[in-house]
C-alpha atoms as a PDB file:
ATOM      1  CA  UNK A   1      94.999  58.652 132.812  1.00  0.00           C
ATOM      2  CA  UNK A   2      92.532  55.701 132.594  1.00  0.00           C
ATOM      3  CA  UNK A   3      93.965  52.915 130.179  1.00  0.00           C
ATOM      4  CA  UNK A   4      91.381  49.985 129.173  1.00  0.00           C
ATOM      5  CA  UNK A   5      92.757  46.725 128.463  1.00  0.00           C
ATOM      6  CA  UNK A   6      91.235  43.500 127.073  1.00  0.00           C
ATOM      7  CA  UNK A   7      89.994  40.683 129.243  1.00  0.00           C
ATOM      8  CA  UNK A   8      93.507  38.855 128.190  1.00  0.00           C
ATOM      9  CA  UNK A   9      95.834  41.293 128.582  1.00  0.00           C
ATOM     10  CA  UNK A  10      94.091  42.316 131.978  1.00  0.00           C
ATOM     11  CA  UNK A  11      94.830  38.661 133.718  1.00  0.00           C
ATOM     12  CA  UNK A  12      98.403  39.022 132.277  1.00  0.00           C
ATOM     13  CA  UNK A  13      99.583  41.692 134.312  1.00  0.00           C
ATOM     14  CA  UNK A  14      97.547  40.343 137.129  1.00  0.00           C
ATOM     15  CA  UNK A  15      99.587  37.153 136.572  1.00  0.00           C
ATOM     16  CA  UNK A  16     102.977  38.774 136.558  1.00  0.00           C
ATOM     17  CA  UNK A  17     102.207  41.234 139.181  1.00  0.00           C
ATOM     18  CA  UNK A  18     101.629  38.188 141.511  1.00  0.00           C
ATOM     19  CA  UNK A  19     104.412  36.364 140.643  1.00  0.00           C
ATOM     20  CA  UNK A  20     107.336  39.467 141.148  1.00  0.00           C
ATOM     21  CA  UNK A  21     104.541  40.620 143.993  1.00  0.00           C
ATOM     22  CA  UNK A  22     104.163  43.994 142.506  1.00  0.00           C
ATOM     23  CA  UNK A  23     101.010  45.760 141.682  1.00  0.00           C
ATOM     24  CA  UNK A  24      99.642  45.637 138.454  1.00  0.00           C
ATOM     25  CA  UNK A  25     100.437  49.682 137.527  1.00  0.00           C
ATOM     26  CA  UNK A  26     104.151  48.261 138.629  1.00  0.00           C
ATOM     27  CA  UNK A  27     103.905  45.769 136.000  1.00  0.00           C
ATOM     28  CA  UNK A  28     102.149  48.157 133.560  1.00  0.00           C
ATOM     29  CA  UNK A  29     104.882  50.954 134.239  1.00  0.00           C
ATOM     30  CA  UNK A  30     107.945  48.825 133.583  1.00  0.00           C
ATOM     31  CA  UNK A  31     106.415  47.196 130.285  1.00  0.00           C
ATOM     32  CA  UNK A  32     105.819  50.882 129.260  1.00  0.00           C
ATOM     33  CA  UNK A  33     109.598  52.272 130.002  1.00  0.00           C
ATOM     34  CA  UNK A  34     111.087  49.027 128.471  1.00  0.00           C
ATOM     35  CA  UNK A  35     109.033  50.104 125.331  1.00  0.00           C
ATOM     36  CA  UNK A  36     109.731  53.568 125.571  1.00  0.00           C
ATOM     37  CA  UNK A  37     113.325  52.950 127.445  1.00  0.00           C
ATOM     38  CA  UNK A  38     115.532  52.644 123.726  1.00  0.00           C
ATOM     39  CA  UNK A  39     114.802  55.933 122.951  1.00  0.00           C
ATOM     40  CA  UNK A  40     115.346  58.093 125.785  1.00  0.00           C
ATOM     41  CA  UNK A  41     119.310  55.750 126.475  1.00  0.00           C
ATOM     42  CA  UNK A  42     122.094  57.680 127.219  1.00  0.00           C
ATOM     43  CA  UNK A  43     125.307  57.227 125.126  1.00  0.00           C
ATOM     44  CA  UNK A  44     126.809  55.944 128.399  1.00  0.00           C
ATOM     45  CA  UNK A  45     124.020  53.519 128.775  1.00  0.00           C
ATOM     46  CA  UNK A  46     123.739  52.220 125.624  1.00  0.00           C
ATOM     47  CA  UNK A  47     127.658  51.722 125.855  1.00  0.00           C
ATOM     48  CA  UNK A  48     126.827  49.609 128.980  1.00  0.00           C
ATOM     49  CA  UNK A  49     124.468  47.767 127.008  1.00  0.00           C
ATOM     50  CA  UNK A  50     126.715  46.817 124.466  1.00  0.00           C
ATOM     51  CA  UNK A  51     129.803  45.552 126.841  1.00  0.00           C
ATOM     52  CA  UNK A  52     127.058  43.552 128.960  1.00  0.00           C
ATOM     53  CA  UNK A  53     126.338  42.009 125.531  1.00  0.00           C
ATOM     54  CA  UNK A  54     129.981  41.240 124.811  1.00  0.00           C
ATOM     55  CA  UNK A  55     130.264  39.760 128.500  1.00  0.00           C
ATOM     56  CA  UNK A  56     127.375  37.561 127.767  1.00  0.00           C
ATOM     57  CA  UNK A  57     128.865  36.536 124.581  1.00  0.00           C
ATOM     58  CA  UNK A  58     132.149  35.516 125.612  1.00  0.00           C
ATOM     59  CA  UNK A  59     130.306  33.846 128.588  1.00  0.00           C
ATOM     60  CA  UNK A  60     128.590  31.595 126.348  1.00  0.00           C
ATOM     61  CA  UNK A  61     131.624  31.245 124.366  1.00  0.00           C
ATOM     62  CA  UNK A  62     133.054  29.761 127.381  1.00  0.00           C
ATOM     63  CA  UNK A  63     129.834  27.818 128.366  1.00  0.00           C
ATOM     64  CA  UNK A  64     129.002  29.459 131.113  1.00  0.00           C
ATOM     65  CA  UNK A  65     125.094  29.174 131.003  1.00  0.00           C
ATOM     66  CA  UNK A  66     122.425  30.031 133.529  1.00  0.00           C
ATOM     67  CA  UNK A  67     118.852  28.935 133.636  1.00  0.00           C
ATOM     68  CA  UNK A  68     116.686  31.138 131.366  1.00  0.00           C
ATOM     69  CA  UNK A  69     114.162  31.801 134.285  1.00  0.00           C
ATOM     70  CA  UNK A  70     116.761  32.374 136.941  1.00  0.00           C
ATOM     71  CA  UNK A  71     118.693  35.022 134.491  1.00  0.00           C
ATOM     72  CA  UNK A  72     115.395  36.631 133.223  1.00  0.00           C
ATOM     73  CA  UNK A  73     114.145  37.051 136.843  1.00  0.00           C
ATOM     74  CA  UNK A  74     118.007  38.622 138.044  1.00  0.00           C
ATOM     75  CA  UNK A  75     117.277  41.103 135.518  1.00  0.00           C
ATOM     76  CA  UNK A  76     113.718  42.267 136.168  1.00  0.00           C
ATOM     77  CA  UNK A  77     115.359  42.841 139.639  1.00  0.00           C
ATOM     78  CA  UNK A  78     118.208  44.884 138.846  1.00  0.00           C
ATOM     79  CA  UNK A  79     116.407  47.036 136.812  1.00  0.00           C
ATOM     80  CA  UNK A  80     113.826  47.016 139.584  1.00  0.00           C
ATOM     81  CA  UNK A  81     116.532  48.176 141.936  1.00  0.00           C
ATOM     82  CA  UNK A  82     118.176  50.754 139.186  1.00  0.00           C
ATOM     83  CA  UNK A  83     114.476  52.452 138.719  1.00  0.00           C
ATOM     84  CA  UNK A  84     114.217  52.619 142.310  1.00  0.00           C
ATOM     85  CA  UNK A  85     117.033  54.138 143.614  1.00  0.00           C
END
């Protein structure tokens, strides 16, 4: 499959893909099973979801706070890591 994207969206990925060094398909495939990703969840995993959310929750709660970038980047690699293996 052949997928043409604008001029903008094009440097996008080519800006994320250098910045988690992944290739740009990388980039494309994990924006396309985080859009697609709600629907296929697994009662189990959607439970997981939900009790990470509570965690978080009473985290904050308790002001325990991380740095937006460092938390957003621990995630891309977990689910990285979960995808992969």
């Amino acid at each position: 499959m052949e997928v043409k994207l604008s001029p903008e969206l094009e440097q996008k990925v080519r800006e994320r893909a250098g910045a988690h060094a992944a290739s740009p398909s990388d980039v494309v495939a994990e924006a396309l099973k985080s859009f697609f990703g709600p629907d296929s969840m697994s009662i189990d995993e959607i439970g997981d979801l939900n009790r990470s959310i509570d965690k978080g929750l009473r985290e904050a709660r308790d002001g325990q706070w991380i740095d937006g970038a460092e938390a957003r980047d621990a995630a891309l690699q977990r689910l990285k890591t979960r995808r992969n293996g």
